[in-house]
PDB file of N, CA and C in Angstrom:
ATOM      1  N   UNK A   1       0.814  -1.196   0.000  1.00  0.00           N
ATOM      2  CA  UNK A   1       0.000   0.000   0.000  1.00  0.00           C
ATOM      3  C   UNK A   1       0.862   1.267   0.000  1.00  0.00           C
ATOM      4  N   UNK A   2       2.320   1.310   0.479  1.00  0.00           N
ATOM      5  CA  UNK A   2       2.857   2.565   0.765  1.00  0.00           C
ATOM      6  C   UNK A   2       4.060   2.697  -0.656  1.00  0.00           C
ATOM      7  N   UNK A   3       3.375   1.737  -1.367  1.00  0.00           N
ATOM      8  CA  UNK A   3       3.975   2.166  -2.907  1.00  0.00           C
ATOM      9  C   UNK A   3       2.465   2.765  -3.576  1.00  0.00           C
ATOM     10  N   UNK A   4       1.607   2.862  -3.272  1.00  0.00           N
ATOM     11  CA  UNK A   4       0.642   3.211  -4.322  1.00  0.00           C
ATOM     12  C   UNK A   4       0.276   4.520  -3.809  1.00  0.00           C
ATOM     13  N   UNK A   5       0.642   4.842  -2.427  1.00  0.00           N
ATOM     14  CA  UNK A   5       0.431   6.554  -1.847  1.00  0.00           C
ATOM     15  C   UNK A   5       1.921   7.026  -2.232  1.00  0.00           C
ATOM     16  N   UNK A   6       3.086   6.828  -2.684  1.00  0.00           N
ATOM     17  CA  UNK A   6       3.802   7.252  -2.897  1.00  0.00           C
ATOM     18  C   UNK A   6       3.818   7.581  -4.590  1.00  0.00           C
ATOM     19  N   UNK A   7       2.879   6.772  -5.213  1.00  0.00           N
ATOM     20  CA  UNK A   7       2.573   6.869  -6.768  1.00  0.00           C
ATOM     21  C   UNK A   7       1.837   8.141  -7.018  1.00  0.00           C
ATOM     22  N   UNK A   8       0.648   7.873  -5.881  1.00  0.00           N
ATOM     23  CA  UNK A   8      -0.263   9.071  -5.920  1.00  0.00           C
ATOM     24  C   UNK A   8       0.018  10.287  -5.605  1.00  0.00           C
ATOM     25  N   UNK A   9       0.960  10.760  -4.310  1.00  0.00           N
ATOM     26  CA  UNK A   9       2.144  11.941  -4.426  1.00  0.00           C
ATOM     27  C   UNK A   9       2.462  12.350  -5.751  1.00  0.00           C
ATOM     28  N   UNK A  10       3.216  11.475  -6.173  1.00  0.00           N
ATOM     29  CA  UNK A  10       4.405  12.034  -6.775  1.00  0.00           C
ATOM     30  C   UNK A  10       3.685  12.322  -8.447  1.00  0.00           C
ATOM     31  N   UNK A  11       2.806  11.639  -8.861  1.00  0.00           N
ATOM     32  CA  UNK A  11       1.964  11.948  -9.689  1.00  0.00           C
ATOM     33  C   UNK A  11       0.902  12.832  -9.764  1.00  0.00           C
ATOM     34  N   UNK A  12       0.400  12.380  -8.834  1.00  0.00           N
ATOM     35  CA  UNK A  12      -1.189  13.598  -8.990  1.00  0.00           C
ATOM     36  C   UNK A  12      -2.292  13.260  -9.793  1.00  0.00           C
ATOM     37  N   UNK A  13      -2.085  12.462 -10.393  1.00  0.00           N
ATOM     38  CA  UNK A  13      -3.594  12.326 -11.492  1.00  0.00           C
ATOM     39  C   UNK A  13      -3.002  10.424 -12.093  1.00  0.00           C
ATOM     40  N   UNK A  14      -4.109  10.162 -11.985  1.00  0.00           N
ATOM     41  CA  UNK A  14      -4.147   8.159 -12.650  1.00  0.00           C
ATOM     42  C   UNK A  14      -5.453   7.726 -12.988  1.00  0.00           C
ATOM     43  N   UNK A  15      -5.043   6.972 -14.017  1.00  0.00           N
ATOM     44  CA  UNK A  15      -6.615   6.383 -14.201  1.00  0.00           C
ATOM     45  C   UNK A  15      -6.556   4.396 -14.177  1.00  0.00           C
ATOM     46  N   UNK A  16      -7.344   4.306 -13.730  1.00  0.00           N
ATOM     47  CA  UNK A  16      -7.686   2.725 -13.332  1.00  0.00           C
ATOM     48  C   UNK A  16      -7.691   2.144 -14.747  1.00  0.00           C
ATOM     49  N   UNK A  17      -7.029   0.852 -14.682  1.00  0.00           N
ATOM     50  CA  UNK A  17      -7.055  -0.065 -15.849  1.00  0.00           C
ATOM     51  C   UNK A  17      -7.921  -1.337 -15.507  1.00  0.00           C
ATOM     52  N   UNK A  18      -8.107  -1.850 -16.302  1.00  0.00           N
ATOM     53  CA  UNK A  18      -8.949  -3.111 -16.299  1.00  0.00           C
ATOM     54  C   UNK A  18      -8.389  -4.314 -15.788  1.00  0.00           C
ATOM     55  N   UNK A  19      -7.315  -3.978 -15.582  1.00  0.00           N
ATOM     56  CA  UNK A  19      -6.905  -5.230 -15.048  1.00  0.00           C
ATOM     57  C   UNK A  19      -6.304  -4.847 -13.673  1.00  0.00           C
ATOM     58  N   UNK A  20      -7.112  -3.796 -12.798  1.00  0.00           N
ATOM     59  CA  UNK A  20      -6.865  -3.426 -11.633  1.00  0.00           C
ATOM     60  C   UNK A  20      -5.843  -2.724 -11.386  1.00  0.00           C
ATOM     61  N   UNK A  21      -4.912  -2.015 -12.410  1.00  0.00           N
ATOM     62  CA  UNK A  21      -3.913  -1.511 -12.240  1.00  0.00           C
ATOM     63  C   UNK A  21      -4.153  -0.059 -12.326  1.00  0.00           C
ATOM     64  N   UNK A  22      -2.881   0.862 -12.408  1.00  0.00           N
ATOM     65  CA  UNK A  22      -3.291   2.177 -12.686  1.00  0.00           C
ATOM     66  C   UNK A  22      -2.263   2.980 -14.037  1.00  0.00           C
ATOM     67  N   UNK A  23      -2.864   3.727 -14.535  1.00  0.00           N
ATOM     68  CA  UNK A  23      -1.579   4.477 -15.524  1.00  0.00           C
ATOM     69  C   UNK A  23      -1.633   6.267 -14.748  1.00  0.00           C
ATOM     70  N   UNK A  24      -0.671   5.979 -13.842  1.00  0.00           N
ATOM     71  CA  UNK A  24      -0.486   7.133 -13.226  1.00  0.00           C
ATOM     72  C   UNK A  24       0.065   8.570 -14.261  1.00  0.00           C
ATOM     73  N   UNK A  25       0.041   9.948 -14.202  1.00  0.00           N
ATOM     74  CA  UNK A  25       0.413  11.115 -14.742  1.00  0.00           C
ATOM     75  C   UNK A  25       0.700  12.001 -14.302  1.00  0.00           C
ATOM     76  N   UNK A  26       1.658  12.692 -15.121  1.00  0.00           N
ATOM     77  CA  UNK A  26       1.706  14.197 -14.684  1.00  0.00           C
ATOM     78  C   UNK A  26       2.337  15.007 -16.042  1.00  0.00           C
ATOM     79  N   UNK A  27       1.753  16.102 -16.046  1.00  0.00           N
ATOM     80  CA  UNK A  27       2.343  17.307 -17.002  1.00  0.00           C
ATOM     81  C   UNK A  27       3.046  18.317 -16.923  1.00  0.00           C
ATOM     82  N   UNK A  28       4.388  18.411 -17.641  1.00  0.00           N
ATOM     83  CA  UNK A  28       4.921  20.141 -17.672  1.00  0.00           C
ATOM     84  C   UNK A  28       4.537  20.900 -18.978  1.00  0.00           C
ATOM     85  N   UNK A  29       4.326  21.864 -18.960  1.00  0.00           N
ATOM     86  CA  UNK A  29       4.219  22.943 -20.072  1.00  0.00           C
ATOM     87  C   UNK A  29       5.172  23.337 -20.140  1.00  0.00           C
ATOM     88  N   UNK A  30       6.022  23.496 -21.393  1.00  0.00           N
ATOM     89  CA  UNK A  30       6.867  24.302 -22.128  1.00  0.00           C
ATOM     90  C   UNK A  30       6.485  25.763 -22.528  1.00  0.00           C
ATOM     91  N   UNK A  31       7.490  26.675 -22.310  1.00  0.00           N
ATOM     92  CA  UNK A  31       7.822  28.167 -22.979  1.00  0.00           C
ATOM     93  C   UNK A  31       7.046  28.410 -23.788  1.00  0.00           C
ATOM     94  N   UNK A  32       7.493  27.433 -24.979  1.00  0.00           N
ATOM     95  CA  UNK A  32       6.588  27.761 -26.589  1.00  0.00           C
ATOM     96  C   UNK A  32       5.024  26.983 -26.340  1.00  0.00           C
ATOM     97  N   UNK A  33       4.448  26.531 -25.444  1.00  0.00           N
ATOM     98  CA  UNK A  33       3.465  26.217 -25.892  1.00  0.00           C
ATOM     99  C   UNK A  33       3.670  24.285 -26.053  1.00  0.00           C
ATOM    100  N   UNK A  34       4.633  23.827 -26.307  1.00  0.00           N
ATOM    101  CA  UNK A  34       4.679  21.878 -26.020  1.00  0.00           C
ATOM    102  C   UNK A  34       4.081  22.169 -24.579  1.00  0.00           C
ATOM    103  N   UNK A  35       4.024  20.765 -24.406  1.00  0.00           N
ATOM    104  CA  UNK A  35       4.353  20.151 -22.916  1.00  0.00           C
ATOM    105  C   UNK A  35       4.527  18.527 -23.186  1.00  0.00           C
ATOM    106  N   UNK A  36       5.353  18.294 -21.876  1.00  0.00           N
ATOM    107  CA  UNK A  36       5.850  17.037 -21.747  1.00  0.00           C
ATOM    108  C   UNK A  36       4.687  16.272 -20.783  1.00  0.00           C
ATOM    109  N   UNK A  37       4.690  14.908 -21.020  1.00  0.00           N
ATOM    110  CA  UNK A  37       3.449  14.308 -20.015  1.00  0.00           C
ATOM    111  C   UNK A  37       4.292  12.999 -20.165  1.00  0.00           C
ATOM    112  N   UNK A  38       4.469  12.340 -18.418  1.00  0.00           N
ATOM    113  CA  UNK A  38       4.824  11.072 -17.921  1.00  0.00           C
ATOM    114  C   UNK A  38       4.210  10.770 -17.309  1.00  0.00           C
ATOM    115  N   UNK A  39       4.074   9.046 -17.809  1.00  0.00           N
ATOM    116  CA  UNK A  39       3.246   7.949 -17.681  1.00  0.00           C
ATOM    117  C   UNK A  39       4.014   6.461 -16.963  1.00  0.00           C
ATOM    118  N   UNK A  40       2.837   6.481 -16.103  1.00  0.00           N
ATOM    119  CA  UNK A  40       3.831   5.402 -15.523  1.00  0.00           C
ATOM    120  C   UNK A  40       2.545   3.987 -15.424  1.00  0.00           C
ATOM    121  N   UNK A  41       2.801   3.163 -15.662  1.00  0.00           N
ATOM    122  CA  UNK A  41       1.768   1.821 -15.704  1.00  0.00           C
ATOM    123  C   UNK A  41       2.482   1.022 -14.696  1.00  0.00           C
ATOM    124  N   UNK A  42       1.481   0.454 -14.187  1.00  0.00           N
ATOM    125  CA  UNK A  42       1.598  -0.350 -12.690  1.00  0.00           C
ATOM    126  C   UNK A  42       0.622  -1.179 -12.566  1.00  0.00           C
ATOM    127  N   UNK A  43       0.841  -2.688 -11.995  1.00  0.00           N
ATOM    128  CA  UNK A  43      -0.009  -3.707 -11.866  1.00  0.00           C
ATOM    129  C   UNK A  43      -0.668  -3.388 -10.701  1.00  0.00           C
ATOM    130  N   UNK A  44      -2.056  -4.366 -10.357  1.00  0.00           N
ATOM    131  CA  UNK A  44      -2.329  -4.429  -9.050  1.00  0.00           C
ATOM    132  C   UNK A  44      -1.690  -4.193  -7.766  1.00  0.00           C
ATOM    133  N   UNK A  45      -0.224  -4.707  -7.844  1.00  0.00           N
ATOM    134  CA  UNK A  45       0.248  -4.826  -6.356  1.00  0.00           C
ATOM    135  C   UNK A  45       1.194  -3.442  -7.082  1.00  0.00           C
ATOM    136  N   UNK A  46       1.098  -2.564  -7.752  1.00  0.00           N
ATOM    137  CA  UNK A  46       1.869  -1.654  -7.893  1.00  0.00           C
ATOM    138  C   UNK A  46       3.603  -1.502  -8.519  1.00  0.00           C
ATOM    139  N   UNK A  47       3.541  -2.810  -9.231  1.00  0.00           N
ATOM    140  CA  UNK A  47       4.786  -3.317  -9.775  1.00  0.00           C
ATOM    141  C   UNK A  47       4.488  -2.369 -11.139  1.00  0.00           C
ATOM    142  N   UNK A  48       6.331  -1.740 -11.566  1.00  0.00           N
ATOM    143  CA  UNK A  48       6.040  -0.789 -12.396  1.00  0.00           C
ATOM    144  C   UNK A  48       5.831  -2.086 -14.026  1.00  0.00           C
ATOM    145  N   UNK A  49       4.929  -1.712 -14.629  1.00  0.00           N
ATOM    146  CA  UNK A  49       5.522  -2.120 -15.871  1.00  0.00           C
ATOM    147  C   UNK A  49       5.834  -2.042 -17.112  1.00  0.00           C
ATOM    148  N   UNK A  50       5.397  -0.424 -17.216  1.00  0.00           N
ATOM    149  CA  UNK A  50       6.211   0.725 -18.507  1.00  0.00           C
ATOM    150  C   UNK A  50       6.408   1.426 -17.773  1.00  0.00           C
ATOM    151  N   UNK A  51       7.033   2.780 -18.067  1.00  0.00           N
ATOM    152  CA  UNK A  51       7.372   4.143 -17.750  1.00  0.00           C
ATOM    153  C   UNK A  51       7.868   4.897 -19.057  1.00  0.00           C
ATOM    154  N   UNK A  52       6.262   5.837 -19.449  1.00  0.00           N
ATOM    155  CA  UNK A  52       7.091   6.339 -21.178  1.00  0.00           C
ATOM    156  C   UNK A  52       7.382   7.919 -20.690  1.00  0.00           C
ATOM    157  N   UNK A  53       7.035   8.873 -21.962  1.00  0.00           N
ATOM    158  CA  UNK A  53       6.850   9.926 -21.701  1.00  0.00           C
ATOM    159  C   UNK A  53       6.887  10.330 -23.215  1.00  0.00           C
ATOM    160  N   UNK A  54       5.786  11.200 -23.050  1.00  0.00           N
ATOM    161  CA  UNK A  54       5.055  11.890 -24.474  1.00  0.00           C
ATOM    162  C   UNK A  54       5.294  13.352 -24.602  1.00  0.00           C
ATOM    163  N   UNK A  55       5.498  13.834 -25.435  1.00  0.00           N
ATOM    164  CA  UNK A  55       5.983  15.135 -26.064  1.00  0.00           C
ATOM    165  C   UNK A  55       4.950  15.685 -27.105  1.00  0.00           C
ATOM    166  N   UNK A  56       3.658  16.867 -26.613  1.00  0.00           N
ATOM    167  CA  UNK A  56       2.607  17.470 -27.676  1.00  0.00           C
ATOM    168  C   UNK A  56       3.320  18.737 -28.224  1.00  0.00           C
ATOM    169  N   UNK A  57       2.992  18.767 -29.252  1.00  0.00           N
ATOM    170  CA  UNK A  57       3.253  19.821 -29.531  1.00  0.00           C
ATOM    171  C   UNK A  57       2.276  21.450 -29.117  1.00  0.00           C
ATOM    172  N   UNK A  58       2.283  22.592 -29.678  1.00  0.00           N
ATOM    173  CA  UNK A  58       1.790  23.861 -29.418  1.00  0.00           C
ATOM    174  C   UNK A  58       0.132  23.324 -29.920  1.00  0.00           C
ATOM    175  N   UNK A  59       0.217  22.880 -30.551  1.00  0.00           N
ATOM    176  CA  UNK A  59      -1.502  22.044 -31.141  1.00  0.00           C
ATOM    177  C   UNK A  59      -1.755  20.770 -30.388  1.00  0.00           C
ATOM    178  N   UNK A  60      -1.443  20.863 -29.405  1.00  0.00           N
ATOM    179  CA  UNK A  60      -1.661  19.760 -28.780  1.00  0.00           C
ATOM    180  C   UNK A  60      -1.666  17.769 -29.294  1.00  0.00           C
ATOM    181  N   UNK A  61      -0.768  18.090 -30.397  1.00  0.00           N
ATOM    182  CA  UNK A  61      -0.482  16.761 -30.921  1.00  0.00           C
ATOM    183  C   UNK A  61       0.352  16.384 -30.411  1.00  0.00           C
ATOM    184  N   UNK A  62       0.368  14.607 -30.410  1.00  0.00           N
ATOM    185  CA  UNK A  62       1.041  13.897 -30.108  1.00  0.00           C
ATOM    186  C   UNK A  62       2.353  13.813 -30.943  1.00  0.00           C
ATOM    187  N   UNK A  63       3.449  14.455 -30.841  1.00  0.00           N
ATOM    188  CA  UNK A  63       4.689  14.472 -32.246  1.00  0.00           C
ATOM    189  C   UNK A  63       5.652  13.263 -31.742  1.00  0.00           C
ATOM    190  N   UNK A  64       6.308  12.824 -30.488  1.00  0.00           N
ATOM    191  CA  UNK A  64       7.210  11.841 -30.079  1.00  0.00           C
ATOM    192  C   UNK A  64       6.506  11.252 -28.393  1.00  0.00           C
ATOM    193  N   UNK A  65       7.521  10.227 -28.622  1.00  0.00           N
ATOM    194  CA  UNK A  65       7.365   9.352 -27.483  1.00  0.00           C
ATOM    195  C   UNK A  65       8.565   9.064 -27.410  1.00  0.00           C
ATOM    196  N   UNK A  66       8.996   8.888 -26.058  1.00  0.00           N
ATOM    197  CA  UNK A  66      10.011   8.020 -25.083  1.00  0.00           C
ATOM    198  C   UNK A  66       9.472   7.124 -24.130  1.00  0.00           C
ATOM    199  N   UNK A  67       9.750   5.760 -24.871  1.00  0.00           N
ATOM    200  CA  UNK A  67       9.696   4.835 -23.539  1.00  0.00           C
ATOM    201  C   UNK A  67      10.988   4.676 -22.988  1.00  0.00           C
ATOM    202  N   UNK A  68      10.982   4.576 -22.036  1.00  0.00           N
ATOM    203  CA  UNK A  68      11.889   4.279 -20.713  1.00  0.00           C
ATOM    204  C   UNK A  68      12.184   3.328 -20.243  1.00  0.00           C
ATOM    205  N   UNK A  69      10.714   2.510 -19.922  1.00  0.00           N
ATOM    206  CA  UNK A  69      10.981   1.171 -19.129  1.00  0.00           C
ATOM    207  C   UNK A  69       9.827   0.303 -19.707  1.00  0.00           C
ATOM    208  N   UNK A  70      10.408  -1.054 -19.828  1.00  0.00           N
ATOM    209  CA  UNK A  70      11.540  -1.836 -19.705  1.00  0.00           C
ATOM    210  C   UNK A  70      12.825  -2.011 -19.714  1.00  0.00           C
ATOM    211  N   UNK A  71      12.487  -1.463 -21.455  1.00  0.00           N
ATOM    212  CA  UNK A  71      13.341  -1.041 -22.109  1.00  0.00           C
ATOM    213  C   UNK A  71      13.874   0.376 -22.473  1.00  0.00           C
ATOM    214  N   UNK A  72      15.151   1.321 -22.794  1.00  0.00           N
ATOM    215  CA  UNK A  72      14.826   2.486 -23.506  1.00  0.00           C
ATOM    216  C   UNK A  72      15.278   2.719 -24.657  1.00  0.00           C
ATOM    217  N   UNK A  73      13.711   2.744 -25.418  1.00  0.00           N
ATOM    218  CA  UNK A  73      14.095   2.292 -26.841  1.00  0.00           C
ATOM    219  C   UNK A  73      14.427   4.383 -27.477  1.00  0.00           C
ATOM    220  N   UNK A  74      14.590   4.898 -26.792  1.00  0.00           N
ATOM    221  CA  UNK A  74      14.649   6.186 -26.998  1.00  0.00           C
ATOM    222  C   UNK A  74      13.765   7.118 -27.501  1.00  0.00           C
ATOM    223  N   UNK A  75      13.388   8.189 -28.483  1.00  0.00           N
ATOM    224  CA  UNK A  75      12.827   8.881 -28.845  1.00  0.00           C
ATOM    225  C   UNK A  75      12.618   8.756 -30.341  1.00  0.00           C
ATOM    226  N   UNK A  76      11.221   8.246 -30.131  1.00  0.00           N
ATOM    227  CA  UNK A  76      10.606   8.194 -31.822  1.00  0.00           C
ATOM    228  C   UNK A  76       9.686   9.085 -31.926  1.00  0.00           C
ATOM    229  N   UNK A  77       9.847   9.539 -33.344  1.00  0.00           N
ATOM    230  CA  UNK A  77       9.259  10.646 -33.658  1.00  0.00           C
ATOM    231  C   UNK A  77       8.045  10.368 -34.336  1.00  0.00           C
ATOM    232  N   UNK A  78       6.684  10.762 -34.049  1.00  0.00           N
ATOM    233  CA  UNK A  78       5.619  10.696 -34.793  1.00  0.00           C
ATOM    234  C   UNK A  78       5.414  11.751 -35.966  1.00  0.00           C
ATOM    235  N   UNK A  79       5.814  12.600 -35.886  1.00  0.00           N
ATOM    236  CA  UNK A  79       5.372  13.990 -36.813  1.00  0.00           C
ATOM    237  C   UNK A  79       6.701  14.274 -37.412  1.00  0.00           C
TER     238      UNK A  79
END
């Protein structure tokens, strides 16, 4: 339990998955208008099992992704 109040700290915002887990969030806004948003996915007992992070642009599109964990397959670009 004192991993899933420490999720909820440090995040601030999650939404419940179907398989009892959560995809926890949080957002920074950029200067120009991007913002960055990290995502963290977690099983029931709170075991991590991605950690990406998404990059919108000033139009609020989705342009890249970084996953992190498992693996870090680095920064692919959508746009």
């Amino acid at each position: 339990m004192q991993k899933r109040i420490q999720n909820e700290l440090n995040f601030g915002k999650w939404i419940e998955t179907d398989t009892r887990g959560r995809i926890y969030f949080f957002e920074i806004k950029g200067k120009l208008g991007w913002k960055a948003k990290y995502l963290k996915e977690v099983d029931k007992d709170e075991i991590t099992i991605k950690f990406w992070q998404e990059i919108y642009n000033e139009k609020d599109l989705l342009v890249e992704i970084h996953e992190k964990y498992p693996i870090d397959k680095g920064h692919i670009k959508l746009l």
